[in-house]
PDB file of N, CA and C in Angstrom:
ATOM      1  N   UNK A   1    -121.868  83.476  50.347  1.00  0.00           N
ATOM      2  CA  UNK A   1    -123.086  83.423  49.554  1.00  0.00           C
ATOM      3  C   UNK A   1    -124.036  84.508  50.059  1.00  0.00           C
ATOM      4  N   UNK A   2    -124.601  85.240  48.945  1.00  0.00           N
ATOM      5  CA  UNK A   2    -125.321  86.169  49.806  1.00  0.00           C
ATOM      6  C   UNK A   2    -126.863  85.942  50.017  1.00  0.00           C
ATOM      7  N   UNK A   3    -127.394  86.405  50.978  1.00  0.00           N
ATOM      8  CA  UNK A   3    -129.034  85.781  51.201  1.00  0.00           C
ATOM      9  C   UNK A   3    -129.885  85.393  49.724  1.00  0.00           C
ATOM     10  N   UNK A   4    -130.104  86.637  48.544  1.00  0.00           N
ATOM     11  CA  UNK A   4    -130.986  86.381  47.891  1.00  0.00           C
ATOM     12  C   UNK A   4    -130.604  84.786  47.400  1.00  0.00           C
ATOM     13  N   UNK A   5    -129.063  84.707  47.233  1.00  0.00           N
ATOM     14  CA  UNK A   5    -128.870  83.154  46.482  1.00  0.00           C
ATOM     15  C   UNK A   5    -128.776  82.159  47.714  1.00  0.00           C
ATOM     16  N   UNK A   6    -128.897  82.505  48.746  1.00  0.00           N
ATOM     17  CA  UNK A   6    -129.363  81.223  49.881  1.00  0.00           C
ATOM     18  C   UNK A   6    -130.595  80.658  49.833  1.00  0.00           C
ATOM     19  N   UNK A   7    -131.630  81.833  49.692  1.00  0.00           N
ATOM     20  CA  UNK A   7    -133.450  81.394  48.958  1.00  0.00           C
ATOM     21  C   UNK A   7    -133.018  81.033  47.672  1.00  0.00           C
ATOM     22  N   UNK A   8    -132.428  81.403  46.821  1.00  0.00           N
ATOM     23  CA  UNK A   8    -132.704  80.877  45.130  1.00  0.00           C
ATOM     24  C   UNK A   8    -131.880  79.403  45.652  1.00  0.00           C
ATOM     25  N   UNK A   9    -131.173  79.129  46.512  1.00  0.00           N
ATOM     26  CA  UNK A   9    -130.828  77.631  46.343  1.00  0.00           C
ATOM     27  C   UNK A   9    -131.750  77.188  46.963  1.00  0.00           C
ATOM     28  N   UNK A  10    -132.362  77.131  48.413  1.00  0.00           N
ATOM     29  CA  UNK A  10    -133.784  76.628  48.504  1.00  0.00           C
ATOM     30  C   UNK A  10    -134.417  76.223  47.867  1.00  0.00           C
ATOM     31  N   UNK A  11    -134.956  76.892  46.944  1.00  0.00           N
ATOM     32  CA  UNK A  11    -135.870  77.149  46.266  1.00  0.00           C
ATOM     33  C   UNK A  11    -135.718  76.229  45.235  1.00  0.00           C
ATOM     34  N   UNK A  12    -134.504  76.231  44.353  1.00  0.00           N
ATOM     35  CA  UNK A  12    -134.232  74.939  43.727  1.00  0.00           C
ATOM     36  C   UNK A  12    -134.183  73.824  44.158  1.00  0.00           C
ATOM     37  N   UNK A  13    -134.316  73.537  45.711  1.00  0.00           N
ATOM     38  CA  UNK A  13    -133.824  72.426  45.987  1.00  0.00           C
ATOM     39  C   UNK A  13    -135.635  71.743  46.324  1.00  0.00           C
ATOM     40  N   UNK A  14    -136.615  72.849  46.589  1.00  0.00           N
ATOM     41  CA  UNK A  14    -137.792  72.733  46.896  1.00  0.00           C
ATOM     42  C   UNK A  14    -138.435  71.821  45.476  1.00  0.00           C
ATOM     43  N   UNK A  15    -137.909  73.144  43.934  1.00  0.00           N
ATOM     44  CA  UNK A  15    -138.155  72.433  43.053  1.00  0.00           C
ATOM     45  C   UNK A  15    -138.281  71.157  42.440  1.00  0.00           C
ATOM     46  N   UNK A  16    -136.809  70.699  43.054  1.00  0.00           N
ATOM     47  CA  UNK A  16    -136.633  69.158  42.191  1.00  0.00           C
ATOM     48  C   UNK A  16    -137.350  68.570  43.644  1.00  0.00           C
ATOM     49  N   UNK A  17    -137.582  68.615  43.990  1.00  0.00           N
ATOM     50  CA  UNK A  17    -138.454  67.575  45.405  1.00  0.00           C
ATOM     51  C   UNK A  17    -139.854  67.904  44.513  1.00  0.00           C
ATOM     52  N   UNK A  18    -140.634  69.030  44.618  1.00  0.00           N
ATOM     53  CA  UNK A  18    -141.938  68.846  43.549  1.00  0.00           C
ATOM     54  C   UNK A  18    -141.834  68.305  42.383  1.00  0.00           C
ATOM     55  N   UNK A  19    -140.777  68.377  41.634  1.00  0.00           N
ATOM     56  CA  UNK A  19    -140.572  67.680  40.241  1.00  0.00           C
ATOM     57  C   UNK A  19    -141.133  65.976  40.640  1.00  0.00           C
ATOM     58  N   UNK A  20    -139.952  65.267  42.049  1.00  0.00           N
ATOM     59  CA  UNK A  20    -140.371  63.821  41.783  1.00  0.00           C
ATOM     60  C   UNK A  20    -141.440  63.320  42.499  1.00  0.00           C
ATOM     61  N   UNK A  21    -142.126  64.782  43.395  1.00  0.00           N
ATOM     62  CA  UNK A  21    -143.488  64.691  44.028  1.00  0.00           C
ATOM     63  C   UNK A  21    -144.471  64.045  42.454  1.00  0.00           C
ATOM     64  N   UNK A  22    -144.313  65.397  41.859  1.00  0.00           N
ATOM     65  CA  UNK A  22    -145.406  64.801  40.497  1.00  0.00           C
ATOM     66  C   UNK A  22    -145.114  63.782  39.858  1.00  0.00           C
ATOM     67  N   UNK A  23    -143.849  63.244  39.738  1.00  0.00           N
ATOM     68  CA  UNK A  23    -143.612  61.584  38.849  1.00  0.00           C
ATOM     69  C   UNK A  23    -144.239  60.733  39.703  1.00  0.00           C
ATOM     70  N   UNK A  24    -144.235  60.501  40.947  1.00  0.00           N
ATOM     71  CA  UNK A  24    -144.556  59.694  41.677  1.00  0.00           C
ATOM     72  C   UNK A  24    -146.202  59.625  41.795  1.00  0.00           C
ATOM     73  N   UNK A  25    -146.945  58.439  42.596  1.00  0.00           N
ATOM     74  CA  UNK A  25    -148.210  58.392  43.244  1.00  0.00           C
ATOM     75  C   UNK A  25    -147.892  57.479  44.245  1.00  0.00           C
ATOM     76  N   UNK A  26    -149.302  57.616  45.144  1.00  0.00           N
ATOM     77  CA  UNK A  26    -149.158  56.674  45.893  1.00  0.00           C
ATOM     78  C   UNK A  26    -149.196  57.399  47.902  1.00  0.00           C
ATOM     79  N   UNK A  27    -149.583  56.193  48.570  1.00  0.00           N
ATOM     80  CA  UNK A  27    -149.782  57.115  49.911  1.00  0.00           C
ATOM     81  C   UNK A  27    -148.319  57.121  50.832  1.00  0.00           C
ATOM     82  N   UNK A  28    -147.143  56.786  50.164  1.00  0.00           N
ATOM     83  CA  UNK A  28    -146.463  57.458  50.653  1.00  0.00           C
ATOM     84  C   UNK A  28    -146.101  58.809  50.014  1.00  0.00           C
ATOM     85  N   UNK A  29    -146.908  59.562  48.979  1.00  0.00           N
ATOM     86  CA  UNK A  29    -146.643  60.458  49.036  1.00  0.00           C
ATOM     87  C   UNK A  29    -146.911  61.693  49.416  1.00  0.00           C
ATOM     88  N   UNK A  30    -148.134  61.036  50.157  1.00  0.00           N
ATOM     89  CA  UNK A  30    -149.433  61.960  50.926  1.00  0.00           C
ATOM     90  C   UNK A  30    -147.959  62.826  52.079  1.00  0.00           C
ATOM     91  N   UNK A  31    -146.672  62.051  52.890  1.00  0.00           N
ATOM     92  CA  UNK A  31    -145.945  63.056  53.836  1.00  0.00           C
ATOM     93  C   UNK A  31    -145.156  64.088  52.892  1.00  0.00           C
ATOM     94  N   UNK A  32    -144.893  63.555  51.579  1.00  0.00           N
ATOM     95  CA  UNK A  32    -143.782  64.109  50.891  1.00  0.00           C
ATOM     96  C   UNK A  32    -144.787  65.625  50.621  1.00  0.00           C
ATOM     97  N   UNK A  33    -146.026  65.235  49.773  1.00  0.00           N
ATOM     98  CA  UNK A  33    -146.788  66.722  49.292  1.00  0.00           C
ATOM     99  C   UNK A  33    -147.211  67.517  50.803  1.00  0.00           C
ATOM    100  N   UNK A  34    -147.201  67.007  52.367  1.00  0.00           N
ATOM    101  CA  UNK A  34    -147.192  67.746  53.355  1.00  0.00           C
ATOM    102  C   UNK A  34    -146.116  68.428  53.860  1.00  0.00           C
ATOM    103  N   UNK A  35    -144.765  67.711  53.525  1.00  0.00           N
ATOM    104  CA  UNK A  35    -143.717  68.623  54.137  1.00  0.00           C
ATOM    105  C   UNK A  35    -143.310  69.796  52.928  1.00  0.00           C
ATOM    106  N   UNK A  36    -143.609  69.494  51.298  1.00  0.00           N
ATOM    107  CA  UNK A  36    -143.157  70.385  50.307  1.00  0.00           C
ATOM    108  C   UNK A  36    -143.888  71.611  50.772  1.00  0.00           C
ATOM    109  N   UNK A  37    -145.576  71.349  51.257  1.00  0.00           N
ATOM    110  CA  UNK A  37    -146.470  72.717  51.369  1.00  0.00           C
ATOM    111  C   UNK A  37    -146.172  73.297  52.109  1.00  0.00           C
ATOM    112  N   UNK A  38    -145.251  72.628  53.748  1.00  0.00           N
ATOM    113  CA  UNK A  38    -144.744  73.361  54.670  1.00  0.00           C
ATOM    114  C   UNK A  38    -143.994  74.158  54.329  1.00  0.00           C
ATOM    115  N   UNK A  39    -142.888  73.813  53.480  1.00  0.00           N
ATOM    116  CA  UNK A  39    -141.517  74.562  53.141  1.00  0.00           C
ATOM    117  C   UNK A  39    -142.179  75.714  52.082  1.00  0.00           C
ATOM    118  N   UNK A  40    -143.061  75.245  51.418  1.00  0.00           N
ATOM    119  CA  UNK A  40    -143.324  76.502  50.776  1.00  0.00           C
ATOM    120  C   UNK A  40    -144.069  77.621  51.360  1.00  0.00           C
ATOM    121  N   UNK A  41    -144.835  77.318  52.330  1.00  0.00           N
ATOM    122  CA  UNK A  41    -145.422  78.268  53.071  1.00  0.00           C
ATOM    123  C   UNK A  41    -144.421  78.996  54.101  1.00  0.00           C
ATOM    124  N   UNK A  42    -143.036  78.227  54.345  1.00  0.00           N
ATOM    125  CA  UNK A  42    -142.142  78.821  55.083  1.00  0.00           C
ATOM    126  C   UNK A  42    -141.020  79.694  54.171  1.00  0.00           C
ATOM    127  N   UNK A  43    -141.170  79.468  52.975  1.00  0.00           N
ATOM    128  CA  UNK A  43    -140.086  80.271  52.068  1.00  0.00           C
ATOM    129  C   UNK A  43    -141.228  81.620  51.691  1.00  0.00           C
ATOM    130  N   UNK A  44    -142.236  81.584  51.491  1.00  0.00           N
ATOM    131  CA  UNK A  44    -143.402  82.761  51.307  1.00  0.00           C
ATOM    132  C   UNK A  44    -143.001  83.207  52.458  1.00  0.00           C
ATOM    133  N   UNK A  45    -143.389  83.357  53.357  1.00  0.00           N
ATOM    134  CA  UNK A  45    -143.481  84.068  54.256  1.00  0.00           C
ATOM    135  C   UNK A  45    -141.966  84.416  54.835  1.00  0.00           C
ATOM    136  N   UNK A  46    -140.662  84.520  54.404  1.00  0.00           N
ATOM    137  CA  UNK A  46    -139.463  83.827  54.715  1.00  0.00           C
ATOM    138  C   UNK A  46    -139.271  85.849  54.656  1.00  0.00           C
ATOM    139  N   UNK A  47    -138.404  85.799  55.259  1.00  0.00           N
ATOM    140  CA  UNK A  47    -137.909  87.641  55.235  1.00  0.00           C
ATOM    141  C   UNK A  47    -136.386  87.771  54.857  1.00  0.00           C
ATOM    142  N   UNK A  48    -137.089  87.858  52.922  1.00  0.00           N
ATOM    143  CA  UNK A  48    -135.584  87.707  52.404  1.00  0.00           C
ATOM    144  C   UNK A  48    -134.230  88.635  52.506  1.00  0.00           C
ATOM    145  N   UNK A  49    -134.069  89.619  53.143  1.00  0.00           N
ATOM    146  CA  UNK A  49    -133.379  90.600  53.752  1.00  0.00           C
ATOM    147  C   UNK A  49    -132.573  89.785  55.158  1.00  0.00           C
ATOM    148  N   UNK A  50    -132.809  88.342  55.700  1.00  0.00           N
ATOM    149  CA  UNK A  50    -132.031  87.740  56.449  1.00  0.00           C
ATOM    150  C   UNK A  50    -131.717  86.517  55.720  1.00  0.00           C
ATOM    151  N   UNK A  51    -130.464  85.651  56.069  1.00  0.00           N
ATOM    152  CA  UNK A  51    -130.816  84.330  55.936  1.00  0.00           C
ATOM    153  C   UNK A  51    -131.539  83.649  56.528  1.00  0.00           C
ATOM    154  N   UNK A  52    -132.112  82.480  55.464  1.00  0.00           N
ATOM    155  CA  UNK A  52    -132.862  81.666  56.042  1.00  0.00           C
ATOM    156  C   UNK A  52    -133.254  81.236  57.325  1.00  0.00           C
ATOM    157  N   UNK A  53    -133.700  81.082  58.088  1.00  0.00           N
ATOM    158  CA  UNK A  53    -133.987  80.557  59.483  1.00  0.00           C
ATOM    159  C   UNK A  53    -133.353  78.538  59.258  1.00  0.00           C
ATOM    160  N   UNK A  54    -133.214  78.500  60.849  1.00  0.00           N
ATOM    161  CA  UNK A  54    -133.472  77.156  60.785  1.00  0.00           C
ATOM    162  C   UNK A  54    -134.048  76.401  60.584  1.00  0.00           C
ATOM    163  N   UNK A  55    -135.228  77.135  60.505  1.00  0.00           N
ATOM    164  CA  UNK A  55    -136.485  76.191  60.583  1.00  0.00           C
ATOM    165  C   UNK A  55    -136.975  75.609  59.014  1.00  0.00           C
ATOM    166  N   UNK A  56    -136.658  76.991  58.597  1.00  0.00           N
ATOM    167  CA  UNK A  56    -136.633  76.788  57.243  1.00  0.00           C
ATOM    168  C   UNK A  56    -135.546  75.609  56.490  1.00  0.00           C
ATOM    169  N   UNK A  57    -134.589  75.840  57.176  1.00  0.00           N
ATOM    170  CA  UNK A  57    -133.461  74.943  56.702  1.00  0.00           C
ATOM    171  C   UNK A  57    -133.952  73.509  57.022  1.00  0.00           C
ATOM    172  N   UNK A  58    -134.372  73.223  58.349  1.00  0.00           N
ATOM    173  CA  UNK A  58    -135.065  71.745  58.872  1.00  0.00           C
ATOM    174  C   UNK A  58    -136.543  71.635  58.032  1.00  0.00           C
ATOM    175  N   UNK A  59    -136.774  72.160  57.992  1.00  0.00           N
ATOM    176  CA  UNK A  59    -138.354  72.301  56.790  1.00  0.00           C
ATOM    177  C   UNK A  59    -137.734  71.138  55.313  1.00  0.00           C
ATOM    178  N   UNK A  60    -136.233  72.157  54.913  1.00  0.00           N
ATOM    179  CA  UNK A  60    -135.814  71.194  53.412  1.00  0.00           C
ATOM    180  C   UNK A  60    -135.316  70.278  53.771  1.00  0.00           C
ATOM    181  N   UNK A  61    -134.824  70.466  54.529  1.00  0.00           N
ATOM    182  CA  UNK A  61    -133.717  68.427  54.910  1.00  0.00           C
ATOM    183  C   UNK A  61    -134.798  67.938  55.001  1.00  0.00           C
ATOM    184  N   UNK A  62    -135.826  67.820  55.805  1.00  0.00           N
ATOM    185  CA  UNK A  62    -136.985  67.304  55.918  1.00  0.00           C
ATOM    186  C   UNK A  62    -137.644  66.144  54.898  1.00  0.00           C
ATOM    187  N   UNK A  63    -138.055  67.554  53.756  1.00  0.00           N
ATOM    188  CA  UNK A  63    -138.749  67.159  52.274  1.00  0.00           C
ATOM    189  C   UNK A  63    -137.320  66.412  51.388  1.00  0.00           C
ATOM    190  N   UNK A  64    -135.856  66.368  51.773  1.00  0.00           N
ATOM    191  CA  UNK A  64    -135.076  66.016  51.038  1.00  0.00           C
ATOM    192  C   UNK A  64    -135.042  64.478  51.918  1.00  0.00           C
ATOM    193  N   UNK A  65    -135.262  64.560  53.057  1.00  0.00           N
ATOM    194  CA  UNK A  65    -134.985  63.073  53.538  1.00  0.00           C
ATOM    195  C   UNK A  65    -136.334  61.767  52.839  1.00  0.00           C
ATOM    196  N   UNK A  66    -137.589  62.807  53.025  1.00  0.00           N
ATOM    197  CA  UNK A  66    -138.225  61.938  52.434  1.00  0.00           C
ATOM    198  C   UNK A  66    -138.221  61.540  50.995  1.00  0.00           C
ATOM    199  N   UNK A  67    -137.616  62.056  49.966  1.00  0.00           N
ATOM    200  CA  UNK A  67    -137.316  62.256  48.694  1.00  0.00           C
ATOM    201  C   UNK A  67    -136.189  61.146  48.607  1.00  0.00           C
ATOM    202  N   UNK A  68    -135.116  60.973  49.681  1.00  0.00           N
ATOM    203  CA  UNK A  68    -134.047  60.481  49.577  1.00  0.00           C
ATOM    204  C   UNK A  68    -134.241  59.496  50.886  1.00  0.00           C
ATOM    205  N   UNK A  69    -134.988  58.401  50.928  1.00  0.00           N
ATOM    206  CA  UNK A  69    -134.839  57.210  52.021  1.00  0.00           C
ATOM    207  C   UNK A  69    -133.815  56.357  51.987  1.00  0.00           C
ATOM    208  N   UNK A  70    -133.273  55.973  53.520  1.00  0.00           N
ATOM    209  CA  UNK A  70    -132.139  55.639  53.345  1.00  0.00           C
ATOM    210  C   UNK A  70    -132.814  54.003  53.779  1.00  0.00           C
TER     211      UNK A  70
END
C-alpha cells in the first residue's frame, strides 16, 4: 500500500467515527469528540511523504475503540 492511500484509509476511518460522533449526544461523547480532534490534528500535521507514525496509528484505534465498546 503506498503512503498517500495509508492517510486516505485513515482518513476514512476518522470519517465514519465523526459520522457516528454527530448521530450521537450525550457526555459520553464529550472523550469520543476529544480523541477525533486529536487524530485530526495529528493527520494535519502528519508528513505525508512517510507512513503514518504510530502515534498516529494509536491516535485511530483509540477513537475506533471508543466508537466500538466492548
Amino acid at each position: 500500500m503506498a503512503v498517500n492511500d495509508d492517510f486516505a484509509e485513515l482518513k476514512l476511518r476518522l470519517r465514519k467515527a465523526e459520522d457516528l460522533l454527530q448521530q450521537g449526544a450525550g457526555v459520553e461523547q464529550v472523550a469520543l469528540a476529544q480523541a477525533i480532534s486529536r487524530t485530526r490534528r495529528l493527520v494535519r500535521d502528519a508528513d505525508r511523504s512517510r507512513a503514518p507514525t504510530a502515534q498516529l496509528r494509536d491516535a485511530i484505534s483509540a477513537v475506533e475503540a471508543l466508537t466500538h465498546p466492548h
